[in-house]
C-alpha atoms as a PDB file:
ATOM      1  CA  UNK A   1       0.000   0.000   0.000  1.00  0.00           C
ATOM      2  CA  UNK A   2       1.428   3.824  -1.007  1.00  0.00           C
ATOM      3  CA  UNK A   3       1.807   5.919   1.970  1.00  0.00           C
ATOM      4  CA  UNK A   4      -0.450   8.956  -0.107  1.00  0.00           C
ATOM      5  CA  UNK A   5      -3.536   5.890   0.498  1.00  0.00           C
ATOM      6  CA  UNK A   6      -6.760   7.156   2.185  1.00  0.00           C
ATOM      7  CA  UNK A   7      -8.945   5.225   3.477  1.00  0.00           C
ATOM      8  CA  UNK A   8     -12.832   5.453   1.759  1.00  0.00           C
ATOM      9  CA  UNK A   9     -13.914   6.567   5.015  1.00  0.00           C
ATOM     10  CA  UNK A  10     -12.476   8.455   7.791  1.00  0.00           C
ATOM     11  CA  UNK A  11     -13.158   6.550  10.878  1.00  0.00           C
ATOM     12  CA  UNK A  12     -12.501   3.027   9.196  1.00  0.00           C
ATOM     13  CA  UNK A  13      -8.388   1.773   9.610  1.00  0.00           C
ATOM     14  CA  UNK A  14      -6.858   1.144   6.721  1.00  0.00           C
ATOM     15  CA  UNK A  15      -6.426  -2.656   7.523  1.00  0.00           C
ATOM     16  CA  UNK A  16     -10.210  -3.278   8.120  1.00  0.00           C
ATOM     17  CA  UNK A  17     -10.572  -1.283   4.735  1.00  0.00           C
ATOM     18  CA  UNK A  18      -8.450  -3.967   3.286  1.00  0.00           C
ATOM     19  CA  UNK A  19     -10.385  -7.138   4.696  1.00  0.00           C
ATOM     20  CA  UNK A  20     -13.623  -4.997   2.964  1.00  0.00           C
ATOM     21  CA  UNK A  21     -11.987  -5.091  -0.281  1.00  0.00           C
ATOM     22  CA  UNK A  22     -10.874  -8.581  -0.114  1.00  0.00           C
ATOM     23  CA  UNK A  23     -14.366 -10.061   1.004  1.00  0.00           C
ATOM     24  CA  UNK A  24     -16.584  -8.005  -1.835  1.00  0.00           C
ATOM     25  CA  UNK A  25     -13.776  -9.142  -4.428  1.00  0.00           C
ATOM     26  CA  UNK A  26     -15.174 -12.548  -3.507  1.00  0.00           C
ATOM     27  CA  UNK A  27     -18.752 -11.566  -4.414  1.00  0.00           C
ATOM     28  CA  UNK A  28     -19.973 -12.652  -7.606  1.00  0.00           C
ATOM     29  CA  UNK A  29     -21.754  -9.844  -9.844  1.00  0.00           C
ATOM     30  CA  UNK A  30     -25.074 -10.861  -8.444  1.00  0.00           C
ATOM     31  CA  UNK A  31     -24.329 -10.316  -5.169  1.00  0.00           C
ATOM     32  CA  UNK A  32     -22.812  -7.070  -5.815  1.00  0.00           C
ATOM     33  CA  UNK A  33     -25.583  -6.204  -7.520  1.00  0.00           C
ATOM     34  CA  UNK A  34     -27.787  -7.146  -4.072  1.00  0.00           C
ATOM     35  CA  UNK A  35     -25.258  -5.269  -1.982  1.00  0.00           C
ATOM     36  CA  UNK A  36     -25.663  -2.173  -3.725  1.00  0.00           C
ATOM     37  CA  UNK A  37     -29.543  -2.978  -4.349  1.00  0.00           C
ATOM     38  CA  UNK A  38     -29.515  -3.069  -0.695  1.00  0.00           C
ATOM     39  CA  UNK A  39     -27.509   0.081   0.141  1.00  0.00           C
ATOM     40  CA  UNK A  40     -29.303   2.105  -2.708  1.00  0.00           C
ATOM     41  CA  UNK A  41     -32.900   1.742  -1.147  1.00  0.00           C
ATOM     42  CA  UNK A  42     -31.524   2.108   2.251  1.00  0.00           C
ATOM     43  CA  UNK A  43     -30.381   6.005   1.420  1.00  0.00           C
ATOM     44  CA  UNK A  44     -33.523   6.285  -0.801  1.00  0.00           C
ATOM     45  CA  UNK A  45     -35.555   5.366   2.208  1.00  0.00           C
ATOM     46  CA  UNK A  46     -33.684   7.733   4.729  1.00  0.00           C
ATOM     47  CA  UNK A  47     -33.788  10.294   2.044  1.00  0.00           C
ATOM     48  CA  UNK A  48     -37.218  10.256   2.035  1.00  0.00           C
ATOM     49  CA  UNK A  49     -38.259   9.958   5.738  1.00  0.00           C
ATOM     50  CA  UNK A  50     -36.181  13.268   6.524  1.00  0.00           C
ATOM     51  CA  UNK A  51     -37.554  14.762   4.116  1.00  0.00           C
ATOM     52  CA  UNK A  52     -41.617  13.735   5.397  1.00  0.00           C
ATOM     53  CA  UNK A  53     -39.624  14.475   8.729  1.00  0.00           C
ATOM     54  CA  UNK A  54     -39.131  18.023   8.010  1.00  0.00           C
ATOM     55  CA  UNK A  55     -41.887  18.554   6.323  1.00  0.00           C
ATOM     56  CA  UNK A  56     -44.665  17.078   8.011  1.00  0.00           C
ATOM     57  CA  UNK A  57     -47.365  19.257   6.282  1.00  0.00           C
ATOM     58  CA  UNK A  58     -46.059  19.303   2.652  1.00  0.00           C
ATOM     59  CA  UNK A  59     -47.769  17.751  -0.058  1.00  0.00           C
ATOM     60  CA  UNK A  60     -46.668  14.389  -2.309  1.00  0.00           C
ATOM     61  CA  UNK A  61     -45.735  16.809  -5.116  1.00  0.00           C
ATOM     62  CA  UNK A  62     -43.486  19.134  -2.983  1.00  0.00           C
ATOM     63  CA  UNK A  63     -41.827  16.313  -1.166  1.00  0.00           C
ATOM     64  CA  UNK A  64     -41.044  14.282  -4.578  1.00  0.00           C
ATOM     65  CA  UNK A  65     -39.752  17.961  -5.358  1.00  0.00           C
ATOM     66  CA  UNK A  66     -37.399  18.428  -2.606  1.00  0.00           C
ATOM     67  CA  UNK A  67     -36.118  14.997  -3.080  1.00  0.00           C
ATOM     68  CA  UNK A  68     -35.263  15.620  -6.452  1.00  0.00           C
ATOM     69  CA  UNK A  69     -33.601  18.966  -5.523  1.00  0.00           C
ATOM     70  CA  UNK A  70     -31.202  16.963  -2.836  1.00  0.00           C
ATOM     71  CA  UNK A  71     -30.552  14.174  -4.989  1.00  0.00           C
ATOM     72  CA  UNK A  72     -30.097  16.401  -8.213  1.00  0.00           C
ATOM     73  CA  UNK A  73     -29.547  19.679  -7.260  1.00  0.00           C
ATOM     74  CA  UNK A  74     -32.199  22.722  -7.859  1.00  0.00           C
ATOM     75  CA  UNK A  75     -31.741  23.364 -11.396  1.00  0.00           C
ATOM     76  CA  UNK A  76     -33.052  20.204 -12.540  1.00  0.00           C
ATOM     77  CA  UNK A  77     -35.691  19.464 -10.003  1.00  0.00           C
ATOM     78  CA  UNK A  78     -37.113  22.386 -10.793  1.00  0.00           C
ATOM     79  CA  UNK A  79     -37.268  21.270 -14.181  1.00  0.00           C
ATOM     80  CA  UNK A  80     -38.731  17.831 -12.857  1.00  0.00           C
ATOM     81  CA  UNK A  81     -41.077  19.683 -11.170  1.00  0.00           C
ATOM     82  CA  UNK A  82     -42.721  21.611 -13.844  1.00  0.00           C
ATOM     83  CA  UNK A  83     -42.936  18.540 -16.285  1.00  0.00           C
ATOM     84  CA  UNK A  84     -44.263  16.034 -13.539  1.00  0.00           C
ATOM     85  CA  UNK A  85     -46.151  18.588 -10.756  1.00  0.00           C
ATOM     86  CA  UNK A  86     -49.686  16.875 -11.216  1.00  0.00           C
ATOM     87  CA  UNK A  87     -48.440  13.323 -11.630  1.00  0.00           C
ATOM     88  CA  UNK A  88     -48.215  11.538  -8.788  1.00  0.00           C
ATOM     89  CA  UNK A  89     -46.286   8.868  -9.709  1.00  0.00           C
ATOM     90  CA  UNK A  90     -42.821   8.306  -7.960  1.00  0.00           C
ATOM     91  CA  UNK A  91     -40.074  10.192  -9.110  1.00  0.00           C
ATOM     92  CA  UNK A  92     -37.401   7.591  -8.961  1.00  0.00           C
ATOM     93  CA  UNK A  93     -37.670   3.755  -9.651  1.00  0.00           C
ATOM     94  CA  UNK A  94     -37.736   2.151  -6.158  1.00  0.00           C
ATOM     95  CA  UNK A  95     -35.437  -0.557  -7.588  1.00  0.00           C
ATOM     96  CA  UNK A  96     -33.177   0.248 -10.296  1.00  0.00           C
ATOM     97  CA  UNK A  97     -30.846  -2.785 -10.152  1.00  0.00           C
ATOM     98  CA  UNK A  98     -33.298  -5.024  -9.803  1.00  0.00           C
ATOM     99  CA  UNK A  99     -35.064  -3.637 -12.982  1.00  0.00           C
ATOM    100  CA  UNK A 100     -31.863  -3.662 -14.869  1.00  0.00           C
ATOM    101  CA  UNK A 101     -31.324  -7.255 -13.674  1.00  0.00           C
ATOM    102  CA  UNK A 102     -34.870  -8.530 -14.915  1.00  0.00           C
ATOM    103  CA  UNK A 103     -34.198  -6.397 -18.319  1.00  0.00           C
ATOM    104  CA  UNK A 104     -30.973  -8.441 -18.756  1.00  0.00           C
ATOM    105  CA  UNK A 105     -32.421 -11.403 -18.438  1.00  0.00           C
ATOM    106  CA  UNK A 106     -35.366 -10.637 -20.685  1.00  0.00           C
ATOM    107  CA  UNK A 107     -32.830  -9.425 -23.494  1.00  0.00           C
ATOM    108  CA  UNK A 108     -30.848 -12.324 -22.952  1.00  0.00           C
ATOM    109  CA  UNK A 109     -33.820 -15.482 -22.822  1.00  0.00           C
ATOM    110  CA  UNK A 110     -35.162 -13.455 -26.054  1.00  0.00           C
ATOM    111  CA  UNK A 111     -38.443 -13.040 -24.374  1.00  0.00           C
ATOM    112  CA  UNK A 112     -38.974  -9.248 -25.274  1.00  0.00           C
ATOM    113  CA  UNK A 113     -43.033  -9.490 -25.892  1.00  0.00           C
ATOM    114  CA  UNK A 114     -44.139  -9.041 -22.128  1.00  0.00           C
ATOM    115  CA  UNK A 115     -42.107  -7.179 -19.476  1.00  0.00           C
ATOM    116  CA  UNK A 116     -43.607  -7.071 -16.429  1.00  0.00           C
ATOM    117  CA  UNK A 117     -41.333  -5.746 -13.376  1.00  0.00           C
ATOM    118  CA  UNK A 118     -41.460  -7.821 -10.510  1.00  0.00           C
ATOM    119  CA  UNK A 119     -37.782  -7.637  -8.398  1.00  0.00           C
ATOM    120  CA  UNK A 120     -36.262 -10.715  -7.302  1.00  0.00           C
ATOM    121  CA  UNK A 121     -32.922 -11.688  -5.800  1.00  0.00           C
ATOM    122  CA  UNK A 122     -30.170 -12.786  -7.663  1.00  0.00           C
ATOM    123  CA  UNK A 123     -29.502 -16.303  -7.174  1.00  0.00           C
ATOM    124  CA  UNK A 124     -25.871 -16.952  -7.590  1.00  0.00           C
END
């Protein structure tokens, strides 16, 4: 390891950092793919909860607004915004791996006639 290395995170040591690495190098793709599955709806989900957590009162449409301003900064949710302010469907896909996943494996069977999304795990 170069002296100039930092670790990805401030109060992990650089040796624990290391057995990280080592263990998700063992990971196949799929399970990657969980992991970050995982971790991505986690932060979604916390996202989302401070935001109904500051803003008690505030409608669906301004909350999917202010989420979109954190996660994309203010410039673009405001554009968001103006297409999408009487739609209430969610702003982000709950699941984006998981939809990628079930695309891949649509393209790759051949079956492109029905795609329905429904996640699943990856089985590896």
């Amino acid at each position: 390891m170069t002296p100039q290395y930092k670790t990805q995170s401030l109060d992990t040591h650089i040796d624990i950092e290391l057995l990280q690495f080592q263990g998700l190098r063992k990971f196949s793709t799929c399970q990657r793919a969980d992991l970050v599955r995982g971790l991505t709806q986690g932060c979604l989900e916390i996202c989302s909860i401070g935001i109904r957590h500051q803003y008690p009162k505030a409608s669906f449409s301004q909350r999917r607004w202010e989420f979109a301003r954190r996660t994309f900064g203010e410039e673009i949710a405001n554009k968001f915004y103006n297409y999408y302010k009487e739609d209430e469907r969610p702003l982000i896909i709950p699941d984006p791996i998981g939809l990628a996943l079930e695309v891949a494996d649509i393209a790759v069977s051949g079956q492109l006639s029905a795609l329905s999304y429904r996640p699943k795990p990856c089985l590896s």
